[in-house]
Protein backbone atom coordinates (compact mmCIF):
# COMPACT_ATOMS: atom_id res chain seq x y z
CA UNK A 1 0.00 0.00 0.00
CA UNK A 2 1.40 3.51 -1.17
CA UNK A 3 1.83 5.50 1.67
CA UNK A 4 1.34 9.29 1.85
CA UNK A 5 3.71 12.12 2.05
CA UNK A 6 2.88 12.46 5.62
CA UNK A 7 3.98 9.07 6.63
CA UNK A 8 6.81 9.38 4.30
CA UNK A 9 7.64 12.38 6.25
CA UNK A 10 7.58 11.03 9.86
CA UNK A 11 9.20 7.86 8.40
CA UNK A 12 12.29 9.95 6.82
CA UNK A 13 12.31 12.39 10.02
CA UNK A 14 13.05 9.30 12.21
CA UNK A 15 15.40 7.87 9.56
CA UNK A 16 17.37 11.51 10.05
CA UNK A 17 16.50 11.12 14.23
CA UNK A 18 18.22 8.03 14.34
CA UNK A 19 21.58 9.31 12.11
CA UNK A 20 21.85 12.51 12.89
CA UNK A 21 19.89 13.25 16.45
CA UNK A 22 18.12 15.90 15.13
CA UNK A 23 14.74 15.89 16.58
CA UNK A 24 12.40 14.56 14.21
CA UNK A 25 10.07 18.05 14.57
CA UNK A 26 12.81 19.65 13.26
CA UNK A 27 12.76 17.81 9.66
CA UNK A 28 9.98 20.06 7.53
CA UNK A 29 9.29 19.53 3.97
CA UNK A 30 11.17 23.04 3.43
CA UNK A 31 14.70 22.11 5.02
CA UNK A 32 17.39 21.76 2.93
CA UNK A 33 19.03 18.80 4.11
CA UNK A 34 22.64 20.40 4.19
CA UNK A 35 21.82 24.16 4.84
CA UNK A 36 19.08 23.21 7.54
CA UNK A 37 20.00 20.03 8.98
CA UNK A 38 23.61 20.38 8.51
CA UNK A 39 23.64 16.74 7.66
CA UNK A 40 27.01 15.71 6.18
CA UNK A 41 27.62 13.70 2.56
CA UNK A 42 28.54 10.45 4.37
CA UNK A 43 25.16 10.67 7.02
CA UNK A 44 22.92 11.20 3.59
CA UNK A 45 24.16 8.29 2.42
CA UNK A 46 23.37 6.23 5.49
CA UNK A 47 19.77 8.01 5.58
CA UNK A 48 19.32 7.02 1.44
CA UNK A 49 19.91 3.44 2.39
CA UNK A 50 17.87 3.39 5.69
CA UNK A 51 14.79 4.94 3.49
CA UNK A 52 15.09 2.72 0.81
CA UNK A 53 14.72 -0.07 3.24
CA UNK A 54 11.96 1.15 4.89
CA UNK A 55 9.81 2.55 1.97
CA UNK A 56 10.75 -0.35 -0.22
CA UNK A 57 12.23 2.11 -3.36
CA UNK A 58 15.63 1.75 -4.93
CA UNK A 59 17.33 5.62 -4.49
CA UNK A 60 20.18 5.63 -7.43
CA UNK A 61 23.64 7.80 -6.20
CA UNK A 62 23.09 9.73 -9.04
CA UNK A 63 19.57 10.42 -7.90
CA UNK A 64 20.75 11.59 -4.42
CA UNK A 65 22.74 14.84 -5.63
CA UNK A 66 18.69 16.13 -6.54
CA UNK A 67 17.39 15.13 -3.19
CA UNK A 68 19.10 18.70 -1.62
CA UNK A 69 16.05 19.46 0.41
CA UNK A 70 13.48 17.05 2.56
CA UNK A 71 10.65 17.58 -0.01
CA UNK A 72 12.53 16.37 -2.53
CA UNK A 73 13.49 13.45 -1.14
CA UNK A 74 9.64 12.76 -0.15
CA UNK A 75 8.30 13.41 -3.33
CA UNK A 76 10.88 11.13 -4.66
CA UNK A 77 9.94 8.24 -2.51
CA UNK A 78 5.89 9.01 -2.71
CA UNK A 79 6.45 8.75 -7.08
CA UNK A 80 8.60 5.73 -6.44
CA UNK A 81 6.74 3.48 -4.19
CA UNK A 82 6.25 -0.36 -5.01
């Protein structure tokens, strides 16, 4: 079953709680992932692979460089679902 972008959101914002510690109120559709969250290359990497294991979508690397804020990444996820 698809899931919306609000699941997808509090799904990714515990995927980011988990790497980062960043309280998962703080991750907003409108943060930019690197200017908001000040989450590093290496920790995006870990998050990609945590959220394609949860959501069940295949995120390619060159894919990732597009996914610079959290909307992106959620709109990415909601058009790729199984």
């Amino acid at each position: 079953m698809a899931r919306s972008e609000q699941e997808i959101l509090e799904g990714l914002a515990e995927i980011v709680n988990e790497e980062t510690g960043l309280e998962a109120e703080e991750v907003q559709m409108d943060k930019s992932f690197t200017e908001d969250l000040d989450i590093d290359s290496l920790s995006m990497m870990t998050i990609v692979v945590n959220a394609e294991d949860k959501f069940g979508v295949r995120i390619p690397d060159d894919e990732v460089k597009n996914l610079t804020h959290v909307k992106d990444a959620v709109s990415y996820i909601a058009n790729n679902q199984g």
